[in-house]
PDB file of N, CA and C in Angstrom:
ATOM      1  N   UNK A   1     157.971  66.367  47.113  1.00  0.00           N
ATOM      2  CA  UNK A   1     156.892  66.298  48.076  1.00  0.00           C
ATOM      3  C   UNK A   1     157.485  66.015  49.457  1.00  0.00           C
ATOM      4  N   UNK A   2     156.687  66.479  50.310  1.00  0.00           N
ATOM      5  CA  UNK A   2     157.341  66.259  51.566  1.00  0.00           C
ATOM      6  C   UNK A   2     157.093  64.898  52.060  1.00  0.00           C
ATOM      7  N   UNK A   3     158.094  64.154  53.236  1.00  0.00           N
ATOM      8  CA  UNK A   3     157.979  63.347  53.041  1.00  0.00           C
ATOM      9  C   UNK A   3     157.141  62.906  54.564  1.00  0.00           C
ATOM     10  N   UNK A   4     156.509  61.774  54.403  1.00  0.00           N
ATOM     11  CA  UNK A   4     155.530  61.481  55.408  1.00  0.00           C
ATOM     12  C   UNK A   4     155.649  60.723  56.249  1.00  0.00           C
ATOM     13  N   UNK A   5     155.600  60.658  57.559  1.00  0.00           N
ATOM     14  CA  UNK A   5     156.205  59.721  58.436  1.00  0.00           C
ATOM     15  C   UNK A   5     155.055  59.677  59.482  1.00  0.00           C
ATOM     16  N   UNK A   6     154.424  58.714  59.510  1.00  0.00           N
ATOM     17  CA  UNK A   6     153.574  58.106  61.132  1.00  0.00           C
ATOM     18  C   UNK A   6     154.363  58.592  62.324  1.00  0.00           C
ATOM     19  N   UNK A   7     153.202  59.163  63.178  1.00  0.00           N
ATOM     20  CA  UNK A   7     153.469  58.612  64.687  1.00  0.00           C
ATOM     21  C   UNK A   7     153.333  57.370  65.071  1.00  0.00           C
ATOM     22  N   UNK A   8     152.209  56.701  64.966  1.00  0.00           N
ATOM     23  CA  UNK A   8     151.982  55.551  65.438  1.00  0.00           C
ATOM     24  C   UNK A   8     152.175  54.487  63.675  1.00  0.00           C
ATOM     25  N   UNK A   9     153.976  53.572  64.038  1.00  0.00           N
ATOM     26  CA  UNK A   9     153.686  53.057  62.977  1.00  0.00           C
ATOM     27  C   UNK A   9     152.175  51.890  62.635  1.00  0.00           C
ATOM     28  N   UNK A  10     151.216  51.984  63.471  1.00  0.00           N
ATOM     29  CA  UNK A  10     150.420  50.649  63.341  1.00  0.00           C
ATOM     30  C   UNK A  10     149.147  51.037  63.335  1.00  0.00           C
ATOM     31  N   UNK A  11     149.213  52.673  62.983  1.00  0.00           N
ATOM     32  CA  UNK A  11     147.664  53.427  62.639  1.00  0.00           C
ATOM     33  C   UNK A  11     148.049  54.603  61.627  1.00  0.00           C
ATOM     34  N   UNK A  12     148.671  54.317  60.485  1.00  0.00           N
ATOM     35  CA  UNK A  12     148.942  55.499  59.695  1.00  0.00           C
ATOM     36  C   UNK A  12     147.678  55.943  59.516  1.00  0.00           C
ATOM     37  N   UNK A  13     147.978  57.282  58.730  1.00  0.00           N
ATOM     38  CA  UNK A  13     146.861  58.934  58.837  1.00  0.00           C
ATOM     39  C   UNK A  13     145.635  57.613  57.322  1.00  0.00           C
ATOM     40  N   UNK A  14     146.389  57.417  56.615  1.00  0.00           N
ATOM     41  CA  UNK A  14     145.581  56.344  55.209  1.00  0.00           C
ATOM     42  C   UNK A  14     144.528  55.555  56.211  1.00  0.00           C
ATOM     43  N   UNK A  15     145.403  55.082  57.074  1.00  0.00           N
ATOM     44  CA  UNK A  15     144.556  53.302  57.917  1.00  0.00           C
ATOM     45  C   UNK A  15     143.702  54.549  58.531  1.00  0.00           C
ATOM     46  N   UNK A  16     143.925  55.932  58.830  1.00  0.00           N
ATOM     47  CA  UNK A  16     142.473  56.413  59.817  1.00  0.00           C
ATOM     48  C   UNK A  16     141.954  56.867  59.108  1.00  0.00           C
ATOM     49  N   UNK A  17     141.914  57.103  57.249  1.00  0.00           N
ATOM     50  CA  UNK A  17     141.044  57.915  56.421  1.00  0.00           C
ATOM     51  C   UNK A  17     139.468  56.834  56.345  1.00  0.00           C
ATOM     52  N   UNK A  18     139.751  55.538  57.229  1.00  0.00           N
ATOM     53  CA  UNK A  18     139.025  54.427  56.729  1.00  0.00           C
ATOM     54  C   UNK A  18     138.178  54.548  57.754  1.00  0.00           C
ATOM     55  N   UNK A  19     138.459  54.836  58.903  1.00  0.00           N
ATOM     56  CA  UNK A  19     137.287  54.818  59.909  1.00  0.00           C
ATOM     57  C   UNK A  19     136.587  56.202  59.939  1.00  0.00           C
ATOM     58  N   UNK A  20     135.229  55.545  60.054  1.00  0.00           N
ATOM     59  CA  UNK A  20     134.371  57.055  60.241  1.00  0.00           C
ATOM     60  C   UNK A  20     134.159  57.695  61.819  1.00  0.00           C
ATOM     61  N   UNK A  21     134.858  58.515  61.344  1.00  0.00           N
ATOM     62  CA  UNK A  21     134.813  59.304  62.817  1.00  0.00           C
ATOM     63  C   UNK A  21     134.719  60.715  62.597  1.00  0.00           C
ATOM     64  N   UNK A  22     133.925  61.787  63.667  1.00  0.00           N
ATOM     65  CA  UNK A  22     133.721  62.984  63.796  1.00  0.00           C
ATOM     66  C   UNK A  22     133.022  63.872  64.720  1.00  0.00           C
ATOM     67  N   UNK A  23     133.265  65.025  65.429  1.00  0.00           N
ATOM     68  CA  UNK A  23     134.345  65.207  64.726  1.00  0.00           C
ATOM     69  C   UNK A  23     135.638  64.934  65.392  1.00  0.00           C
ATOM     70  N   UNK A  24     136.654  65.466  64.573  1.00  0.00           N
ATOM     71  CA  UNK A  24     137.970  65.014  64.377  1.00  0.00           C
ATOM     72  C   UNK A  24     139.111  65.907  64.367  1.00  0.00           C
ATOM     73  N   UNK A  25     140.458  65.785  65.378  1.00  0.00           N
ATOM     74  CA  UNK A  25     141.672  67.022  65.129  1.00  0.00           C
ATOM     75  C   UNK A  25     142.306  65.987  64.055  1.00  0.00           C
ATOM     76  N   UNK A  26     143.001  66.778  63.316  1.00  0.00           N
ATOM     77  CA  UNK A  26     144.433  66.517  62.341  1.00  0.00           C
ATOM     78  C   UNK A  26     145.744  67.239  63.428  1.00  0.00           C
ATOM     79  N   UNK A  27     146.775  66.843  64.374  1.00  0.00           N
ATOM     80  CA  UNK A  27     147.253  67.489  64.606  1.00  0.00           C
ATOM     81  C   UNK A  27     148.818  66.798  63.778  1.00  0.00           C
ATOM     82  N   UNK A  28     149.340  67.918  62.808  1.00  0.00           N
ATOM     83  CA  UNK A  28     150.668  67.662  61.611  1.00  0.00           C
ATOM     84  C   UNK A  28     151.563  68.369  62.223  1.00  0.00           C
ATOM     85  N   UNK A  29     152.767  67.681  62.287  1.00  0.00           N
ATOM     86  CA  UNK A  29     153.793  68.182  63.231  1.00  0.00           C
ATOM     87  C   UNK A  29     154.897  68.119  61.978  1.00  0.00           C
ATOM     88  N   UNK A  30     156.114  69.495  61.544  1.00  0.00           N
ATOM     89  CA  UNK A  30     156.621  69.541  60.335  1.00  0.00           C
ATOM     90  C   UNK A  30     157.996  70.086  61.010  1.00  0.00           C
ATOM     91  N   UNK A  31     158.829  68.947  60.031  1.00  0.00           N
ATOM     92  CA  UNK A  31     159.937  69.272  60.676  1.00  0.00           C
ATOM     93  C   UNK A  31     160.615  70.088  59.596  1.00  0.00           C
ATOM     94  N   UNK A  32     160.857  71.444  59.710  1.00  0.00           N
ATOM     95  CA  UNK A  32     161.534  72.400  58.429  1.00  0.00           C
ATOM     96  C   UNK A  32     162.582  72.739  58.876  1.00  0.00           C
ATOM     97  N   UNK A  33     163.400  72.369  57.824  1.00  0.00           N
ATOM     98  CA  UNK A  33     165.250  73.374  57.909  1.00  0.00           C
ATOM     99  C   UNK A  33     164.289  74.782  58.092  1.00  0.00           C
ATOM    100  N   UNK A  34     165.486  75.570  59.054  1.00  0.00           N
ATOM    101  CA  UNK A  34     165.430  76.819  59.254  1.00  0.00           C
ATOM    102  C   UNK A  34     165.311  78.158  58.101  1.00  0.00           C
ATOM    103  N   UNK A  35     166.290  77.441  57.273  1.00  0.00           N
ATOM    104  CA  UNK A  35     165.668  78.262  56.199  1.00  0.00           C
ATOM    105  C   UNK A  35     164.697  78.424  55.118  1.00  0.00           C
ATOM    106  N   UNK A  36     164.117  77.296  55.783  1.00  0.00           N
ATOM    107  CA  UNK A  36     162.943  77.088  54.717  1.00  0.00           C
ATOM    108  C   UNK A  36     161.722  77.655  55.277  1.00  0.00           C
ATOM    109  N   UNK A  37     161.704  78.143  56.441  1.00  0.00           N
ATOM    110  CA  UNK A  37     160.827  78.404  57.192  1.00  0.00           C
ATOM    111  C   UNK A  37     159.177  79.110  56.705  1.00  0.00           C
ATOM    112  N   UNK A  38     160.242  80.409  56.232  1.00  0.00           N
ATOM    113  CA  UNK A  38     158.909  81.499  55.353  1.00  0.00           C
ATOM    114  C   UNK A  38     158.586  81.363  54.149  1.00  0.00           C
ATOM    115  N   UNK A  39     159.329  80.450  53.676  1.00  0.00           N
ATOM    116  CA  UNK A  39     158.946  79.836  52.596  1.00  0.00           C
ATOM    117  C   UNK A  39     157.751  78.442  52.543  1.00  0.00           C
ATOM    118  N   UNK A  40     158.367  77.788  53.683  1.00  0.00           N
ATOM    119  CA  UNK A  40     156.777  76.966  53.767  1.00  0.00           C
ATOM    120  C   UNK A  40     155.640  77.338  54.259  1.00  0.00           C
ATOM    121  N   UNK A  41     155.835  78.082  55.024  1.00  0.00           N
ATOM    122  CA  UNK A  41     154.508  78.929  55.824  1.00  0.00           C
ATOM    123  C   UNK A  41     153.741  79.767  54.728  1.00  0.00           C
ATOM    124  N   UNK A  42     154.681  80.317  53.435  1.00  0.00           N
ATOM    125  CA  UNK A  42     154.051  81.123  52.245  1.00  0.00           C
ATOM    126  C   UNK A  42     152.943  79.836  51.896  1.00  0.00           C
ATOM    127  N   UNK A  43     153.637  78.818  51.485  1.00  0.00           N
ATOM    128  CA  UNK A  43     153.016  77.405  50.529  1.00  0.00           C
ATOM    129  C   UNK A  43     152.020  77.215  51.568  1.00  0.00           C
ATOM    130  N   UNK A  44     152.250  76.982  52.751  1.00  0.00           N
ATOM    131  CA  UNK A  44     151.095  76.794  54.227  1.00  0.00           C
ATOM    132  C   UNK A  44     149.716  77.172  54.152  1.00  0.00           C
ATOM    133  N   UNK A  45     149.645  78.557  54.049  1.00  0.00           N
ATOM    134  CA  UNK A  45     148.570  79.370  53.787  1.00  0.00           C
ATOM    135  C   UNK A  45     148.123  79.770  52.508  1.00  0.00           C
ATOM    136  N   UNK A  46     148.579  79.323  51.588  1.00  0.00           N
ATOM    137  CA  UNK A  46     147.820  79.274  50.560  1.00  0.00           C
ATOM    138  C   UNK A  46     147.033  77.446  50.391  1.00  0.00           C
ATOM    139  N   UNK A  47     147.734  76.030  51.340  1.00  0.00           N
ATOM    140  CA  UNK A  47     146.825  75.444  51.453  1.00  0.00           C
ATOM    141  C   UNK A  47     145.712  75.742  52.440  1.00  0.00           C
ATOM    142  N   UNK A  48     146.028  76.120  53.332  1.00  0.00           N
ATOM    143  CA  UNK A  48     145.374  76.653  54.482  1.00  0.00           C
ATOM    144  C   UNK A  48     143.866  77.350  53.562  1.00  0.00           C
ATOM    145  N   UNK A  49     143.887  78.367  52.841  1.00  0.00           N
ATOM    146  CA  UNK A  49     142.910  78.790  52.409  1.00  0.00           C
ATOM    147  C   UNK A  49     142.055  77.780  51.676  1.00  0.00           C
ATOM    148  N   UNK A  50     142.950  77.149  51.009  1.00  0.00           N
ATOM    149  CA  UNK A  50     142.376  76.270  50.208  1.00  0.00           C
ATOM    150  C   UNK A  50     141.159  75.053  51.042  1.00  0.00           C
ATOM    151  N   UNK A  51     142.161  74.854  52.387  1.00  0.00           N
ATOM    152  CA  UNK A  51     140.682  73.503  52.858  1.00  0.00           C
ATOM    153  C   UNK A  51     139.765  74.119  53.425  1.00  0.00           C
ATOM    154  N   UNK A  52     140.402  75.923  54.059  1.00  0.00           N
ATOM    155  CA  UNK A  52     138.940  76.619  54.622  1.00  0.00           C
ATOM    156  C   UNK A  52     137.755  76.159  54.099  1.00  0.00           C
ATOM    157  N   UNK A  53     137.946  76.585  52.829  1.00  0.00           N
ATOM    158  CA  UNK A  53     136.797  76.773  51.580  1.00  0.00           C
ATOM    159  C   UNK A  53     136.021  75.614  51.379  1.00  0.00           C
ATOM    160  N   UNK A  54     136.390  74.181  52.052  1.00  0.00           N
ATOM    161  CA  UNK A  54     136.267  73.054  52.189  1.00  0.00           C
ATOM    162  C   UNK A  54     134.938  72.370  52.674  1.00  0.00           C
ATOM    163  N   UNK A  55     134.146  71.788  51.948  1.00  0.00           N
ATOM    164  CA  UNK A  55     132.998  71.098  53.833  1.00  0.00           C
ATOM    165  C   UNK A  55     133.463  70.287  54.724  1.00  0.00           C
ATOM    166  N   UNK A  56     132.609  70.704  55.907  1.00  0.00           N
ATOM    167  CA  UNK A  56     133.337  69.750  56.438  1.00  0.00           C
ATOM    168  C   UNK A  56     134.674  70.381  57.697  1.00  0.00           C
ATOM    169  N   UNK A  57     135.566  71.576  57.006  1.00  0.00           N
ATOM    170  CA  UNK A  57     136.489  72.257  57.653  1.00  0.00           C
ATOM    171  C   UNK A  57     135.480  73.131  58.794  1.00  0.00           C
ATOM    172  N   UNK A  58     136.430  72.980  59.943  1.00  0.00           N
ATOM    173  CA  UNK A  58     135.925  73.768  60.926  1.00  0.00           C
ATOM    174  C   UNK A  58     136.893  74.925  61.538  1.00  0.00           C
ATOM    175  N   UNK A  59     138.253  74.871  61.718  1.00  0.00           N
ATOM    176  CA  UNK A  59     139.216  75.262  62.596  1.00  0.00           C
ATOM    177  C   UNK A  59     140.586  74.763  62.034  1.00  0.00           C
ATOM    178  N   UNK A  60     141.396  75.777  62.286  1.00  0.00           N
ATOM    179  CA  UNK A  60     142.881  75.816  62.101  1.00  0.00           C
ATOM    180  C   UNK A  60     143.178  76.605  62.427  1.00  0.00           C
ATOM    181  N   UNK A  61     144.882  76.271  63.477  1.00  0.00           N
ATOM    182  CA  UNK A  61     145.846  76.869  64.331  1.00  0.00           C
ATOM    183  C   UNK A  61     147.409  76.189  63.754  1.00  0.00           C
ATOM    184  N   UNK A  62     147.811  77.284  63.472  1.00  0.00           N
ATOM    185  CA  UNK A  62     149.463  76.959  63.449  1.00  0.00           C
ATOM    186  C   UNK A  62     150.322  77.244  64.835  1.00  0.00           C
ATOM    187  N   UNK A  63     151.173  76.135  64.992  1.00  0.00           N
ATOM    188  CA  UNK A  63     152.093  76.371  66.233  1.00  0.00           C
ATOM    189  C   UNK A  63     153.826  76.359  66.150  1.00  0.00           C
ATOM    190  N   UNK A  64     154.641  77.218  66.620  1.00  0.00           N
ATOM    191  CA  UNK A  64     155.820  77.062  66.190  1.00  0.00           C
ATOM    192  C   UNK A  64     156.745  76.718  67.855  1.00  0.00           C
ATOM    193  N   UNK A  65     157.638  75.524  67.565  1.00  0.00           N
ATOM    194  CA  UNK A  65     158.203  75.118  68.508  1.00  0.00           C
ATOM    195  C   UNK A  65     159.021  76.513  69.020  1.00  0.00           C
ATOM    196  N   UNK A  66     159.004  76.572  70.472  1.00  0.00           N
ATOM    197  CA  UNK A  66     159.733  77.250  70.834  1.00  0.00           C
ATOM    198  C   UNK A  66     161.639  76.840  71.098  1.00  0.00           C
ATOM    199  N   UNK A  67     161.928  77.853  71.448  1.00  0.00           N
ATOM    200  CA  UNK A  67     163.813  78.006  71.851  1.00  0.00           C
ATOM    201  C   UNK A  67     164.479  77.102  70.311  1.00  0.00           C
ATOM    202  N   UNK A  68     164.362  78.414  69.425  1.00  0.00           N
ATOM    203  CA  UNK A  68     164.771  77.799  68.122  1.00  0.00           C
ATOM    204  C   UNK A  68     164.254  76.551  67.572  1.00  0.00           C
ATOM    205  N   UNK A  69     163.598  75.829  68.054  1.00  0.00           N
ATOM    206  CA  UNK A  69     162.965  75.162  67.152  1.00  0.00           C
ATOM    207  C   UNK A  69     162.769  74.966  66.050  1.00  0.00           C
ATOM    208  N   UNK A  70     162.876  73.587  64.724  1.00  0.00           N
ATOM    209  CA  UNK A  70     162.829  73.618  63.722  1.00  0.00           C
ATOM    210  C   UNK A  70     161.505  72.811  63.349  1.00  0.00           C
ATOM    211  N   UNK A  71     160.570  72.761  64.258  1.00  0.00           N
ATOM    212  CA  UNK A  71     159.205  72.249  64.071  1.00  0.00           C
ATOM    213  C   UNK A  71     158.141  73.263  64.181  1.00  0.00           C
ATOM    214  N   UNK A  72     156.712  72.798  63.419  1.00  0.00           N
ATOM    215  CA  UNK A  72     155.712  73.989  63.207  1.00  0.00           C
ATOM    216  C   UNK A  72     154.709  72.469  63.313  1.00  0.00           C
ATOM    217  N   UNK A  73     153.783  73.086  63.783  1.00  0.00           N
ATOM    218  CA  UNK A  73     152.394  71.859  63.642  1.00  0.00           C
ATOM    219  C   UNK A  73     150.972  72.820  63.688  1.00  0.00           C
ATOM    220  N   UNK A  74     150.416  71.573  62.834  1.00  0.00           N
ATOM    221  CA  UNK A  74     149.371  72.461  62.355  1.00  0.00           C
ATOM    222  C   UNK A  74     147.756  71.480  63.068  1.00  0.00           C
ATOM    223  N   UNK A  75     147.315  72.292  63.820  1.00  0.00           N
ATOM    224  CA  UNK A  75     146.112  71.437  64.441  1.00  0.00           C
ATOM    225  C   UNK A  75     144.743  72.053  64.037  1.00  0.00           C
ATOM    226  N   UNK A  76     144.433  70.968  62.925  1.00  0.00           N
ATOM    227  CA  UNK A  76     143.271  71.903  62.135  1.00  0.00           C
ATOM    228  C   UNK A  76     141.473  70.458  62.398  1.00  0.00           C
ATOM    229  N   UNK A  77     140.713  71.006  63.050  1.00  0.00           N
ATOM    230  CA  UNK A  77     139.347  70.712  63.538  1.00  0.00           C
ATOM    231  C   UNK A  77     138.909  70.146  61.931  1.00  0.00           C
ATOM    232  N   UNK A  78     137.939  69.305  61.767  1.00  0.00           N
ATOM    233  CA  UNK A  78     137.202  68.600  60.948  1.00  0.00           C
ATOM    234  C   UNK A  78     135.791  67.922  61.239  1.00  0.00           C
ATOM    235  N   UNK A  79     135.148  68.554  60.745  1.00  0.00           N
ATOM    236  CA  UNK A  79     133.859  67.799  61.277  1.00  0.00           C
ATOM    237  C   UNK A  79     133.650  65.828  61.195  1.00  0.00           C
ATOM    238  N   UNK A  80     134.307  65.555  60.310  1.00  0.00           N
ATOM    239  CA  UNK A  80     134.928  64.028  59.773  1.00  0.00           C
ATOM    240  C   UNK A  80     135.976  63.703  59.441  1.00  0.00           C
ATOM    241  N   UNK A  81     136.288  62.555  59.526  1.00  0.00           N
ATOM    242  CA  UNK A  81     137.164  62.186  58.621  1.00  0.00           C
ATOM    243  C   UNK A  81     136.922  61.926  57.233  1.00  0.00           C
ATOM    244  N   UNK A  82     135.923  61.665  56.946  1.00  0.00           N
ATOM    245  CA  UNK A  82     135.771  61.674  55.354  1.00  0.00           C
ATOM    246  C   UNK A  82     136.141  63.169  54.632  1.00  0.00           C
ATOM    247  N   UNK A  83     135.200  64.186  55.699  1.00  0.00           N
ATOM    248  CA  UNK A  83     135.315  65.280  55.279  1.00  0.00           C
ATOM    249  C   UNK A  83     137.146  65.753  54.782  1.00  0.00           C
ATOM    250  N   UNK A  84     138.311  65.581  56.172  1.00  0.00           N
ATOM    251  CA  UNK A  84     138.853  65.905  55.728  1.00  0.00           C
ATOM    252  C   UNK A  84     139.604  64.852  54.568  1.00  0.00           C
ATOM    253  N   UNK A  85     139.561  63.355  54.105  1.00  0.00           N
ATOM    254  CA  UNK A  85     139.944  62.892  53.266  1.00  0.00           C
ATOM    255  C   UNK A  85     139.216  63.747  51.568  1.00  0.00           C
ATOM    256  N   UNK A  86     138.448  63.453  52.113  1.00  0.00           N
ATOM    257  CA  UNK A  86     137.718  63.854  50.531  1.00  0.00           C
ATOM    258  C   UNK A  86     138.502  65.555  50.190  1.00  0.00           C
ATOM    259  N   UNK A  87     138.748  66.791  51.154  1.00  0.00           N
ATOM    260  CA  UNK A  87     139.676  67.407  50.621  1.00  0.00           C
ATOM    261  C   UNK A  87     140.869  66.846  50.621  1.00  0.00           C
ATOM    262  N   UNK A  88     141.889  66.273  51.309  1.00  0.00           N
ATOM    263  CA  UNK A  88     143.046  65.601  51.209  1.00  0.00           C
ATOM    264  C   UNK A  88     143.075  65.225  49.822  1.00  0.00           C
ATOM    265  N   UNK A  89     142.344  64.610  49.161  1.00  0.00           N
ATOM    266  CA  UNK A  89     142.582  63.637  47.925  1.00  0.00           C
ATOM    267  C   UNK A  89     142.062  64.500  46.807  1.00  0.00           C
ATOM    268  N   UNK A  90     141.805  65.817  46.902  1.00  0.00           N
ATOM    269  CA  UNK A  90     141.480  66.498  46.207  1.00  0.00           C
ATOM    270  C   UNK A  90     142.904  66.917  44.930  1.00  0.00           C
ATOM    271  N   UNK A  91     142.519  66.589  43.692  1.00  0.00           N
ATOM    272  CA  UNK A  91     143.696  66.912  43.273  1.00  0.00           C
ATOM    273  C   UNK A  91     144.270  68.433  43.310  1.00  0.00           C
ATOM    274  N   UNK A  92     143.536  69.541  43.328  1.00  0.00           N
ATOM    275  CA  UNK A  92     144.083  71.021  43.812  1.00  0.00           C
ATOM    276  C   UNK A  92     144.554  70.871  45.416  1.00  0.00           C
ATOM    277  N   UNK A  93     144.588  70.118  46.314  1.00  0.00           N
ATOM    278  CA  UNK A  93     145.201  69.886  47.399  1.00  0.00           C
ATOM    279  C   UNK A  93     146.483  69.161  46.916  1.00  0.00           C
ATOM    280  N   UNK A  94     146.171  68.178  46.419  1.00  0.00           N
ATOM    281  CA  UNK A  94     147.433  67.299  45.876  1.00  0.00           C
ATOM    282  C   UNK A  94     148.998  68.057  45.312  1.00  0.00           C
ATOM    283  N   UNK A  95     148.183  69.129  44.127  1.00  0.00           N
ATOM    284  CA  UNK A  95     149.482  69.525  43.392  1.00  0.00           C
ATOM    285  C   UNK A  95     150.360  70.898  44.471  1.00  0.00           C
ATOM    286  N   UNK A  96     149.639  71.367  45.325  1.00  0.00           N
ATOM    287  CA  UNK A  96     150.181  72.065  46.511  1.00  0.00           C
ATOM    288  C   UNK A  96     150.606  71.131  47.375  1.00  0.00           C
ATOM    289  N   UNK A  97     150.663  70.166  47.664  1.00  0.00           N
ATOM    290  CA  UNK A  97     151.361  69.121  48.708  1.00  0.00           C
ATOM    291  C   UNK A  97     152.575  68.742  47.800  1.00  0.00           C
ATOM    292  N   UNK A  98     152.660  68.714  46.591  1.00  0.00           N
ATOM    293  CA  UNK A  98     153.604  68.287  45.600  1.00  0.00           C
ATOM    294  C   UNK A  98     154.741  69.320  45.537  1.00  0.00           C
ATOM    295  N   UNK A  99     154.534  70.738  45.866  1.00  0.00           N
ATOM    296  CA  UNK A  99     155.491  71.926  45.943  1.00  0.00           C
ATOM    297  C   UNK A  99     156.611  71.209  47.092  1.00  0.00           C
ATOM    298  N   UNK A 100     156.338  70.771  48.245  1.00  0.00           N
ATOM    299  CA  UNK A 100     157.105  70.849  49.588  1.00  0.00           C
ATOM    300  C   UNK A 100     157.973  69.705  48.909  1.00  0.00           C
ATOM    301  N   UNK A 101     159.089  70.363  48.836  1.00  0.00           N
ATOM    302  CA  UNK A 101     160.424  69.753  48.916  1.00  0.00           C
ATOM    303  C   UNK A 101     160.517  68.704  50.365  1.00  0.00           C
ATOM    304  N   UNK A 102     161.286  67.479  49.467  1.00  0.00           N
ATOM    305  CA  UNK A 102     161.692  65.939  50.628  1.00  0.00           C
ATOM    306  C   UNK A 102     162.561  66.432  51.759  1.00  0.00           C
ATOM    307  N   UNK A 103     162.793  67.268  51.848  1.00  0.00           N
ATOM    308  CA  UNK A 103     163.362  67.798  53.058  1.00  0.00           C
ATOM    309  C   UNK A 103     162.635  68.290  54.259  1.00  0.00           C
ATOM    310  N   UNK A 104     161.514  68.547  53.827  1.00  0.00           N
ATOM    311  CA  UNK A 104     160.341  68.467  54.719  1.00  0.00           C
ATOM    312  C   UNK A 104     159.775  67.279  54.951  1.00  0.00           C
ATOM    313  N   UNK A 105     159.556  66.993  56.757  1.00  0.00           N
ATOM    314  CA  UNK A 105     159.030  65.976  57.136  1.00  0.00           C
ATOM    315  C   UNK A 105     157.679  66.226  57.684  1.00  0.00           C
ATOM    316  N   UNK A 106     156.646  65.575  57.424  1.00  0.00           N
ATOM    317  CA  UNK A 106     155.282  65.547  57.822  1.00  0.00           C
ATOM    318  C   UNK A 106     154.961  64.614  58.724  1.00  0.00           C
ATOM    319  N   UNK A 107     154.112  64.751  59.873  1.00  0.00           N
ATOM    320  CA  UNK A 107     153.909  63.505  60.584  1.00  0.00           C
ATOM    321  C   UNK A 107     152.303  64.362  61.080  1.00  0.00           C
ATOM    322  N   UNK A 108     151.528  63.368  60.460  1.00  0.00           N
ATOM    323  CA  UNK A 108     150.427  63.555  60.469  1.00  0.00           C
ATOM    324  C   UNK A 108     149.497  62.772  61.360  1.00  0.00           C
ATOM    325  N   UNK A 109     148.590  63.058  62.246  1.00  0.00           N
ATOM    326  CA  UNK A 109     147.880  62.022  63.218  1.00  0.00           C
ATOM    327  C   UNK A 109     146.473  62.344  63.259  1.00  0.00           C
ATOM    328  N   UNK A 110     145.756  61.530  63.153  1.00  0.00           N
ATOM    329  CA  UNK A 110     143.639  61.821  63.501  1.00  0.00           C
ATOM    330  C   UNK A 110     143.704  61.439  64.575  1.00  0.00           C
ATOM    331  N   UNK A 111     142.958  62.745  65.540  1.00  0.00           N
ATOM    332  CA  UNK A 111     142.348  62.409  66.773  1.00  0.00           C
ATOM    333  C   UNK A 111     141.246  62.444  66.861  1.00  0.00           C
ATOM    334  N   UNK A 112     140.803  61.931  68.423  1.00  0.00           N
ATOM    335  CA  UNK A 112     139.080  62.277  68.288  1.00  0.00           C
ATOM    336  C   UNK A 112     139.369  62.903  69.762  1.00  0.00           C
ATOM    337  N   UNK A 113     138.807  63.546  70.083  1.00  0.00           N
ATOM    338  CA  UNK A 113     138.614  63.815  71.781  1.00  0.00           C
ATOM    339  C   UNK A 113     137.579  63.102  72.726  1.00  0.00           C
ATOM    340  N   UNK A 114     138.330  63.147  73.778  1.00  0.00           N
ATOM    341  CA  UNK A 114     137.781  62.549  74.774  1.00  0.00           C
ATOM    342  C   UNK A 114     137.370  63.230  75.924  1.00  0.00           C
ATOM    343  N   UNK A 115     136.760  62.584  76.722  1.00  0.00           N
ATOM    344  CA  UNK A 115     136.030  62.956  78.478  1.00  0.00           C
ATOM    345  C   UNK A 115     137.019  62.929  79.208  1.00  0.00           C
ATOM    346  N   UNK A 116     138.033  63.645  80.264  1.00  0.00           N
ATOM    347  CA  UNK A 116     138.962  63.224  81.049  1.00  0.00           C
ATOM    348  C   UNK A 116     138.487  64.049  82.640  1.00  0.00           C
TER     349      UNK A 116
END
């Protein structure tokens, strides 16, 4: 499984499955060896389909770092956070999160947007 790492160590993605908020970005920032590239993006979009199908799912965009870059992030819209926990914890989400080899790093964050 890939392995999971906070941005903010003092609000992991778990500590924000607890507050109700919506709606809500997931923006997952993945750090992949180069050669793993089309190979995770295969595994990607077959979760990808999977939370479409989801309630609750609104939006998803994949982004790939530029000038060789070995990062991809995925900024996918949620009407909640429950919404997207309750797929998160889904065990057919689960055993596809279980494919990504520990060499993959995940860093996962809940936003909400703001007025600026």
């Amino acid at each position: 499984m890939a392995k999971l790492q906070s941005l903010d160590p003092h609000t992991p993605m778990f500590a924000q499955f607890k507050e109700k908020a919506g709606p809500i970005v997931l923006a997952n920032t993945f750090f992949v060896p180069k050669e793993r590239t089309e190979w995770f993006l295969a595994l990607f979009r077959r979760q990808a389909e999977f939370m479409k199908a989801q309630p609750g799912f609104v939006s998803l965009q994949m982004h790939k770092g530029t000038a060789d870059s070995q990062l991809l992030m995925n900024v996918a819209v949620w009407e909640s956070t429950e919404a997207l926990a309750t797929a998160f914890g889904s065990p057919e989400f689960q055993r596809m999160a279980a494919e990504f080899p520990d060499d993959i790093v995940s860093y996962p964050h809940i936003f909400e947007q703001i007025d600026v």
